[in-house]
C-alpha atoms as a PDB file:
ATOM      1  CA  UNK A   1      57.294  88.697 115.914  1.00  0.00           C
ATOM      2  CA  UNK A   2      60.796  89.660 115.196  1.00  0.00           C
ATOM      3  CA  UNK A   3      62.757  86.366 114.607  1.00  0.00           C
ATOM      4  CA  UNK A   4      65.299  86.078 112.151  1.00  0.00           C
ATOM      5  CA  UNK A   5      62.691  84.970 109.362  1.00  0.00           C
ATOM      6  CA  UNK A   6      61.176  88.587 110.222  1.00  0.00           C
ATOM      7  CA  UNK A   7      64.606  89.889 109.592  1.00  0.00           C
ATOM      8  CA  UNK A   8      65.313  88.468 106.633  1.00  0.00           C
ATOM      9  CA  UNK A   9      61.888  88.957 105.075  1.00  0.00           C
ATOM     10  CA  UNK A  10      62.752  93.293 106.050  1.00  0.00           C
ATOM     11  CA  UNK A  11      66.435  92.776 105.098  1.00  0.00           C
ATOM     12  CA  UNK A  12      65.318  91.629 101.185  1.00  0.00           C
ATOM     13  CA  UNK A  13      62.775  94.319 101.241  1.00  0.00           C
ATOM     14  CA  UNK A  14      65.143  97.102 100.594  1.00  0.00           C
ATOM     15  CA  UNK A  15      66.859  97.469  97.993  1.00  0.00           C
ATOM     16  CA  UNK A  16      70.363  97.564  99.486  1.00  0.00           C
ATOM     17  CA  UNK A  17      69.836  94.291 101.065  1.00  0.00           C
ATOM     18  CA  UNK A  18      68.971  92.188  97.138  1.00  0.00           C
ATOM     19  CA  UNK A  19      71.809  94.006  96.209  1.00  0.00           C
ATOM     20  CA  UNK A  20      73.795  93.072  98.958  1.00  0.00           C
ATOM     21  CA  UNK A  21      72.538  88.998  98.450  1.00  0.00           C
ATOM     22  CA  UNK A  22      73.155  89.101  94.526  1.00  0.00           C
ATOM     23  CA  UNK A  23      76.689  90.610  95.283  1.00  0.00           C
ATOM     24  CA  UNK A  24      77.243  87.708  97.266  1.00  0.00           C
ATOM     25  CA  UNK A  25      76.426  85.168  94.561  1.00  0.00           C
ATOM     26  CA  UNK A  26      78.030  87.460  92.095  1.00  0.00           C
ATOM     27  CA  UNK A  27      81.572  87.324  93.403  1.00  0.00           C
ATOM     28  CA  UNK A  28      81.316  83.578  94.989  1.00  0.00           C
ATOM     29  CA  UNK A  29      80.519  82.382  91.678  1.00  0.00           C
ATOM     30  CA  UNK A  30      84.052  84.532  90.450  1.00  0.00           C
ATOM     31  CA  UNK A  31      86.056  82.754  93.016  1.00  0.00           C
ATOM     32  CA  UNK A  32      84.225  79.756  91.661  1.00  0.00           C
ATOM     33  CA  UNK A  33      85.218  80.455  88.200  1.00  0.00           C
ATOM     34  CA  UNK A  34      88.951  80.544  89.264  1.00  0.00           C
ATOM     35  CA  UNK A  35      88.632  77.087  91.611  1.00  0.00           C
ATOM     36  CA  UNK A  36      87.184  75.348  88.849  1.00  0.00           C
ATOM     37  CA  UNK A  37      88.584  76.858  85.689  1.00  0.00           C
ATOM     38  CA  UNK A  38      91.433  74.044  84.827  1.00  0.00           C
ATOM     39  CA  UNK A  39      89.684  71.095  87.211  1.00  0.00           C
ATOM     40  CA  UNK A  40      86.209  71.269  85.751  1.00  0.00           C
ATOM     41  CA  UNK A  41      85.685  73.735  82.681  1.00  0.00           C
ATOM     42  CA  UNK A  42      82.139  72.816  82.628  1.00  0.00           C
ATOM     43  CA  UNK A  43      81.254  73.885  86.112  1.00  0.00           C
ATOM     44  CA  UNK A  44      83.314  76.762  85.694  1.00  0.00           C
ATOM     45  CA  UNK A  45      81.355  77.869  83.082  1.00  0.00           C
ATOM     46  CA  UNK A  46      78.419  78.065  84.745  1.00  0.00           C
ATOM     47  CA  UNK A  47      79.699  79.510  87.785  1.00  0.00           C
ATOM     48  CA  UNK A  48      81.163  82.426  84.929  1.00  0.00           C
ATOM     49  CA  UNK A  49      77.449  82.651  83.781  1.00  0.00           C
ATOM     50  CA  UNK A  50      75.697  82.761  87.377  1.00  0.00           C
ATOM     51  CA  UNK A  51      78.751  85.752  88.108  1.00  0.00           C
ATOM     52  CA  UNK A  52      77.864  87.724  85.019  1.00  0.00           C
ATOM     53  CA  UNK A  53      73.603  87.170  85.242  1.00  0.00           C
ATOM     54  CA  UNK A  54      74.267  88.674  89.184  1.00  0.00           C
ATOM     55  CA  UNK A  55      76.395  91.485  88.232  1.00  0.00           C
ATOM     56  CA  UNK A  56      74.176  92.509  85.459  1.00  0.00           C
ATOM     57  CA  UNK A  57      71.276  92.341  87.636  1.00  0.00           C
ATOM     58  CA  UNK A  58      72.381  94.360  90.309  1.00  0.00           C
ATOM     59  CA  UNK A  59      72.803  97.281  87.907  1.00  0.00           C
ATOM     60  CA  UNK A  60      69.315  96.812  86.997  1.00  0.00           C
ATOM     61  CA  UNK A  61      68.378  97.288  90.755  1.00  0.00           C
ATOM     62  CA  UNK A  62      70.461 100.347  91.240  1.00  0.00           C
ATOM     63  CA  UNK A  63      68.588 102.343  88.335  1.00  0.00           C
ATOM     64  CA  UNK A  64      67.623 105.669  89.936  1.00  0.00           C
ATOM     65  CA  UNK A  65      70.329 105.169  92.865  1.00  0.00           C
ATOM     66  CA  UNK A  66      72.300 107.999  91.540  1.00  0.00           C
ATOM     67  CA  UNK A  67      69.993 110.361  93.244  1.00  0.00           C
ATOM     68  CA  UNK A  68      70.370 109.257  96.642  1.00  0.00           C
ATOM     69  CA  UNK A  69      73.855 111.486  96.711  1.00  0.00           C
ATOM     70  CA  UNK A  70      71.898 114.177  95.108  1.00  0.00           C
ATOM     71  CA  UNK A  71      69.182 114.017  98.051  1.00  0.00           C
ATOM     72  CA  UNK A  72      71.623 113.685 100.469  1.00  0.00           C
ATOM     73  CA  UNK A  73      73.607 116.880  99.509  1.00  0.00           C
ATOM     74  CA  UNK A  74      70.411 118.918  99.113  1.00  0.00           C
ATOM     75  CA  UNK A  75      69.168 117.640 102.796  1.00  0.00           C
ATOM     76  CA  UNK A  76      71.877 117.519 104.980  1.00  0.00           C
ATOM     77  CA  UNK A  77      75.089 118.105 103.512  1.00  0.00           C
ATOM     78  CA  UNK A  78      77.192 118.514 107.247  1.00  0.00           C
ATOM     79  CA  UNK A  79      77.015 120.576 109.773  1.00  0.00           C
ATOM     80  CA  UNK A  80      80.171 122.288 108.941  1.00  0.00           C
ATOM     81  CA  UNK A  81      82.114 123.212 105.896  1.00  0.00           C
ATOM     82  CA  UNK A  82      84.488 120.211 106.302  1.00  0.00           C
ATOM     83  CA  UNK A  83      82.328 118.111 106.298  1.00  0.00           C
ATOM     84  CA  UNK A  84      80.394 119.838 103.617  1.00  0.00           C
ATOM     85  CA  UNK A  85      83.350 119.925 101.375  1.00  0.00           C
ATOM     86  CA  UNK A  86      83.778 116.466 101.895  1.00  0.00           C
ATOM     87  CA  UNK A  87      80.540 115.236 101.373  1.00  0.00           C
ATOM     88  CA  UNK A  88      80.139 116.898  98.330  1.00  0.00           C
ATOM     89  CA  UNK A  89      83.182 115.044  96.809  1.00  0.00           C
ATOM     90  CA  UNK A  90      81.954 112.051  97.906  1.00  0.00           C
ATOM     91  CA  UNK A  91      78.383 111.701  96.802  1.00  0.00           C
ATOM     92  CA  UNK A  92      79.142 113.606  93.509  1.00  0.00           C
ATOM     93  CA  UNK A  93      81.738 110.155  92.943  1.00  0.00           C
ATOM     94  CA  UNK A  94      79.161 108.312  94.127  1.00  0.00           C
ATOM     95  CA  UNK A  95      76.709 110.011  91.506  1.00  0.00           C
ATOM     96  CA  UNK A  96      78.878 109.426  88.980  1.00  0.00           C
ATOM     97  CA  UNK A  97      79.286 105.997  89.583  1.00  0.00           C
ATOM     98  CA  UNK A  98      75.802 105.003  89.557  1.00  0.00           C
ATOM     99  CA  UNK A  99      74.095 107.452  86.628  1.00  0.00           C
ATOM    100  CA  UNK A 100      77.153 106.092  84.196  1.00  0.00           C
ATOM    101  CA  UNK A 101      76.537 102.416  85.602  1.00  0.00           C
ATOM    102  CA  UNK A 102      73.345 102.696  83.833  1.00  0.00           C
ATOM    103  CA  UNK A 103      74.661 103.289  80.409  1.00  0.00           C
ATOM    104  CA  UNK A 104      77.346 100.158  81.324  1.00  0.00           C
ATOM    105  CA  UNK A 105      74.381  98.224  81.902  1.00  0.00           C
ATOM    106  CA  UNK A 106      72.566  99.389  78.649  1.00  0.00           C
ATOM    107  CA  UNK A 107      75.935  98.332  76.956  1.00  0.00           C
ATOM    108  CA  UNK A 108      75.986  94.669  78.261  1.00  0.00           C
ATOM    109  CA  UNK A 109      72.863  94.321  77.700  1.00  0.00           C
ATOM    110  CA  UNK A 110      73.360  95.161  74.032  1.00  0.00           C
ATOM    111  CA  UNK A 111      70.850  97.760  74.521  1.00  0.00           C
ATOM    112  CA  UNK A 112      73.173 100.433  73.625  1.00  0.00           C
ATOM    113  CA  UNK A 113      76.822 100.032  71.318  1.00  0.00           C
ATOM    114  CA  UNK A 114      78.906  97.428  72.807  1.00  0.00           C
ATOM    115  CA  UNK A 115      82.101  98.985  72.377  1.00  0.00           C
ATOM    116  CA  UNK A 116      81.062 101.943  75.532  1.00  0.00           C
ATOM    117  CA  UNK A 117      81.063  99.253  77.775  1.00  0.00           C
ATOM    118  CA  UNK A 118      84.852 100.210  78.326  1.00  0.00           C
ATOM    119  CA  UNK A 119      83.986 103.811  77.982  1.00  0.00           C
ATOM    120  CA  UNK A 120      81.097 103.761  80.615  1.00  0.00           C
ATOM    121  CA  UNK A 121      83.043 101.261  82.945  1.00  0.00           C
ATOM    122  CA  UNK A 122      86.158 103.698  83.108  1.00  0.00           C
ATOM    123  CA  UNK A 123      83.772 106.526  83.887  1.00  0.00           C
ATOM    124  CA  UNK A 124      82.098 104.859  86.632  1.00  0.00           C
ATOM    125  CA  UNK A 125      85.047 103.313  88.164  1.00  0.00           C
ATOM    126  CA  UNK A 126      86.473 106.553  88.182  1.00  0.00           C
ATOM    127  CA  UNK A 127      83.492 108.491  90.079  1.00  0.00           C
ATOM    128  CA  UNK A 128      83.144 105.503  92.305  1.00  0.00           C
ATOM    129  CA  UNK A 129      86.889 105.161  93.840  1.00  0.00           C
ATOM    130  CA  UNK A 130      86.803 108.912  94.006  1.00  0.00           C
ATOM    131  CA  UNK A 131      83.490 108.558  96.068  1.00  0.00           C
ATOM    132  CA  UNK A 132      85.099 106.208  98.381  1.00  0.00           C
ATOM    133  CA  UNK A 133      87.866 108.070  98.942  1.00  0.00           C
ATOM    134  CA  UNK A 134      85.843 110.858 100.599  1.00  0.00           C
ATOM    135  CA  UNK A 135      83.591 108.832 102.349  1.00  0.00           C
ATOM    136  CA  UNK A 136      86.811 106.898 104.019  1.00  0.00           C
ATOM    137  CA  UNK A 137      88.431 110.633 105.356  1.00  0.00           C
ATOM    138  CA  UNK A 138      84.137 111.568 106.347  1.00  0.00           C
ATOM    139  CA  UNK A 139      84.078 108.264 108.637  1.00  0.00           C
ATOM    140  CA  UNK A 140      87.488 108.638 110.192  1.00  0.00           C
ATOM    141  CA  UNK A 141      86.714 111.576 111.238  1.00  0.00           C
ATOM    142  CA  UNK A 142      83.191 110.808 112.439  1.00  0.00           C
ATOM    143  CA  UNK A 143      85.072 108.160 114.274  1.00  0.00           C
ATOM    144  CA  UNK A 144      87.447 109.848 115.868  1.00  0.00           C
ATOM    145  CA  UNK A 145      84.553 112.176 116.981  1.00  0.00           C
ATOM    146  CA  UNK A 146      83.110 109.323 118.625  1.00  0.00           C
ATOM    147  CA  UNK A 147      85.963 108.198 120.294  1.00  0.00           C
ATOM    148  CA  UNK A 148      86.368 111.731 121.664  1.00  0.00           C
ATOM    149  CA  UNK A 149      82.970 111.592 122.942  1.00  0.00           C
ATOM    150  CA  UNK A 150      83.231 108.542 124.786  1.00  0.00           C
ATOM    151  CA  UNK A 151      86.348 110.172 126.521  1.00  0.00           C
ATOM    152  CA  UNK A 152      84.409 113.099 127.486  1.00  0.00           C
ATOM    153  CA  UNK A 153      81.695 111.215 129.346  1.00  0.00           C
ATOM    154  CA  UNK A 154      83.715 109.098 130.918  1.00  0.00           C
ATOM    155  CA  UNK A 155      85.838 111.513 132.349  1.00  0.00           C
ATOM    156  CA  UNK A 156      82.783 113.081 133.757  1.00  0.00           C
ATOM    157  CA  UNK A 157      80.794 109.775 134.830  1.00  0.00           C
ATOM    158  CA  UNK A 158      81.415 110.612 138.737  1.00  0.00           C
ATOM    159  CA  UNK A 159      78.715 107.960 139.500  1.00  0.00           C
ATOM    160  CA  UNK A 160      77.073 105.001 137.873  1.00  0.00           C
ATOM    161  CA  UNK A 161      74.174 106.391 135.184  1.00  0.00           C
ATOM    162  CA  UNK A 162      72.225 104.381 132.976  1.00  0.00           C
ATOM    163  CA  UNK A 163      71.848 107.250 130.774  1.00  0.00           C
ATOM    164  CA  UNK A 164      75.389 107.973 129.884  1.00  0.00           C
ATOM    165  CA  UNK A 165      75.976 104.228 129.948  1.00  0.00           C
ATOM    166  CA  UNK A 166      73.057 103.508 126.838  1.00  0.00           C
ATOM    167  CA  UNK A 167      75.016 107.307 125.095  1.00  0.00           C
ATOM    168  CA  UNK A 168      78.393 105.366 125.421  1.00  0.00           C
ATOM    169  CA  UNK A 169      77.207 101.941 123.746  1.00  0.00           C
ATOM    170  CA  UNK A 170      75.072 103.905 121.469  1.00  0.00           C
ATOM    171  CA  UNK A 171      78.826 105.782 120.204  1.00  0.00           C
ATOM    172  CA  UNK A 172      80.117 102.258 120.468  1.00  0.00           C
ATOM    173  CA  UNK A 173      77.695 100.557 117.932  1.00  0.00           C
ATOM    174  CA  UNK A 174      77.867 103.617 115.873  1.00  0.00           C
ATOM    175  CA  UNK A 175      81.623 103.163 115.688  1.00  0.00           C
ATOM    176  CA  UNK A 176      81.146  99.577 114.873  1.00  0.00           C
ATOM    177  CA  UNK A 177      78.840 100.581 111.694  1.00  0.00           C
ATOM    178  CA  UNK A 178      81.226 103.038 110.996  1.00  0.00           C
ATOM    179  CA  UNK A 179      84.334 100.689 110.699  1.00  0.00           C
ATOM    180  CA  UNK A 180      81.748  97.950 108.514  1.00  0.00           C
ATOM    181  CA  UNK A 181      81.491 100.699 106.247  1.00  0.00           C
ATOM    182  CA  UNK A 182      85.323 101.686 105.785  1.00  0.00           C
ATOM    183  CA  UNK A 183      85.694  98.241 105.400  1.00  0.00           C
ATOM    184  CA  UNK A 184      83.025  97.738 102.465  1.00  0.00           C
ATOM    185  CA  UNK A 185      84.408 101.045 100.708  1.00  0.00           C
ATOM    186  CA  UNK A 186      88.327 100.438 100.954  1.00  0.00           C
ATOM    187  CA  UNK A 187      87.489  96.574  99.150  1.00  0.00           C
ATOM    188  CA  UNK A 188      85.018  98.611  96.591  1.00  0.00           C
ATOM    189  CA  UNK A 189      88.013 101.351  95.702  1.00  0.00           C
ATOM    190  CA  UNK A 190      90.035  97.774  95.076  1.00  0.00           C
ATOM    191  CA  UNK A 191      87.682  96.592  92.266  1.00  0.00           C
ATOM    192  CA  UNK A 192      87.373 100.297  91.033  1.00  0.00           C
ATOM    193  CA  UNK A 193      91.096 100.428  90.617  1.00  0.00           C
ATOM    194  CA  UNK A 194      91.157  97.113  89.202  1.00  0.00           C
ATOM    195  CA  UNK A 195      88.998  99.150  85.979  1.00  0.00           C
ATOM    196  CA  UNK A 196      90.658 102.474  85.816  1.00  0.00           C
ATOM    197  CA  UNK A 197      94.442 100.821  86.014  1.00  0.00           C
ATOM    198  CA  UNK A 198      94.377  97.046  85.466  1.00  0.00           C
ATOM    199  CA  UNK A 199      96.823  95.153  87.467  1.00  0.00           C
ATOM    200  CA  UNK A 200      98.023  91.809  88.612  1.00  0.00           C
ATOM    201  CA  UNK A 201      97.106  92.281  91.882  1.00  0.00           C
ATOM    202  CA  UNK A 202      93.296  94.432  91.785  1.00  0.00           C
ATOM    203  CA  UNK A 203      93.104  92.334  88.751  1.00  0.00           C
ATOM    204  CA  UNK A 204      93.109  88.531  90.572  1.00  0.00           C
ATOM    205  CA  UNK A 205      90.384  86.661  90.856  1.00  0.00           C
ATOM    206  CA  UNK A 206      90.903  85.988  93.937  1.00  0.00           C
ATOM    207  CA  UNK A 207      91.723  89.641  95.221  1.00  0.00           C
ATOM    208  CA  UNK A 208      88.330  91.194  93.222  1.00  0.00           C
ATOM    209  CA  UNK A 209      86.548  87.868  94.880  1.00  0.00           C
ATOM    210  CA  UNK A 210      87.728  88.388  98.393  1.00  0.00           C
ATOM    211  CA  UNK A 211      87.223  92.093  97.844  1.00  0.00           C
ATOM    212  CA  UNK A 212      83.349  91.650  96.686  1.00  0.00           C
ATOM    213  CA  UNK A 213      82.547  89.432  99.607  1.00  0.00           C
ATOM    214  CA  UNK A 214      84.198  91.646 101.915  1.00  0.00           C
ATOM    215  CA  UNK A 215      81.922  94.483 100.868  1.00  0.00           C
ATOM    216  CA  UNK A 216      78.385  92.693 100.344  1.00  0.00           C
ATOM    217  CA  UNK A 217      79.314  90.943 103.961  1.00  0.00           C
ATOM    218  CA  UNK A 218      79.996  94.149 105.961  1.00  0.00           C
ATOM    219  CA  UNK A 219      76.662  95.402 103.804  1.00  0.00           C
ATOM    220  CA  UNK A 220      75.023  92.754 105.463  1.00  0.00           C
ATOM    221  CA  UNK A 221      76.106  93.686 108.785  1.00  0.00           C
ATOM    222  CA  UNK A 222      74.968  97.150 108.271  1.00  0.00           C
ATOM    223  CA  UNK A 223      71.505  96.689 106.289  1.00  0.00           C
ATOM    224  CA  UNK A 224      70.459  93.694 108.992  1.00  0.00           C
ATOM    225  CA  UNK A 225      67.602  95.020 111.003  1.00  0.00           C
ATOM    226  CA  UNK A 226      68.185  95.414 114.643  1.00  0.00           C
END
């Protein structure tokens, strides 16, 4: 069996994939919010409660999450130093991001003081943009790798070969995956700039709302099982 009930049942079995669902109601219900805020205060007010309940519960789901960077530097941080370099810029932003999302989390929760809920949410903005930053250059240039690649056995595919036919759409799906990730990281660094320098436009509803579904969609692209 591998229908798309299958799918979906191994999709919401990782943790990236809830996260990726709950993201989804998190920043509909924001665009929500700003639809119904002057038509229908009522229903906007619950669509403001179903946006904070998701985004507090996703922080719950990424406890721990900060050491994914940390195993990922320890096990393969690139095969060269640029990419070493790189990487290590990257998932220490990324490290950041999530171990100081707990203590935002705590915060909100009223766990911990309420008032280092701006503190934490600075702090973690700040890792997180710088994360995606790096992670942006480490795919362009994994990209542009690829596209090299494809040249290269091209140029030498003298007769048909099923072989170098499955490497080139293997480089081609990989590029695809690639580009779904750029995409999901350049509409994260939006909503981290939106905390570490407020403005009209990061700041918009509609911007952050467009920005959120943007990255839990091309999440959902790259989490879906194949």
């Amino acid at each position: 069996m591998n229908d798309k009930v299958d799918k979906l049942v191994i999709f919401l079995a990782k943790r990236d994939g809830i996260d990726k669902l709950v993201k989804t109601f998190q920043y509909v219900s924001k665009l929500l919010v700003w639809h119904l805020e002057t038509s229908n205060p009522a229903a906007a007010h619950r669509a403001k409660q179903c946006e904070v309940a998701s985004g507090l519960s996703r922080k719950a789901f990424r406890t721990g999450r900060f050491l994914t960077g940390f195993n990922a530097l320890r096990r393969n941080p690139g095969p060269t130093p640029t990419y070493r370099c790189l990487s290590v810029f990257a998932n220490a932003g990324e490290m950041v991001y999530f171990f100081f999302d707990h203590f935002l989390w705590l915060s909100r929760t009223g766990v911990l003081d309420a008032n280092l809920a701006r503190r934490m949410s600075y702090i973690s903005a700040f890792g997180e943009s710088l994360g995606y930053v790096f992670f942006c250059v480490l795919e362009f240039i994994m990209i542009k790798e690829g596209i090299e690649e494809e040249r290269r056995i091209k140029r030498g595919l003298l007769s048909e070969s099923k072989e170098k036919g499955d490497e080139i759409k293997k480089i081609k799906v990989d590029r695809v995956m690639r580009l779904m990730a750029v995409s999901a990281n350049l509409a994260d660094l939006i909503i981290g700039l939106a905390d570490i320098e407020p403005n009209p436009f990061c700041n918009h509803a509609v911007t952050l709302g467009i920005s959120g579904l943007v990255s839990a969609w091309a999440g959902w692209y790259r989490n879906w099982p194949s």
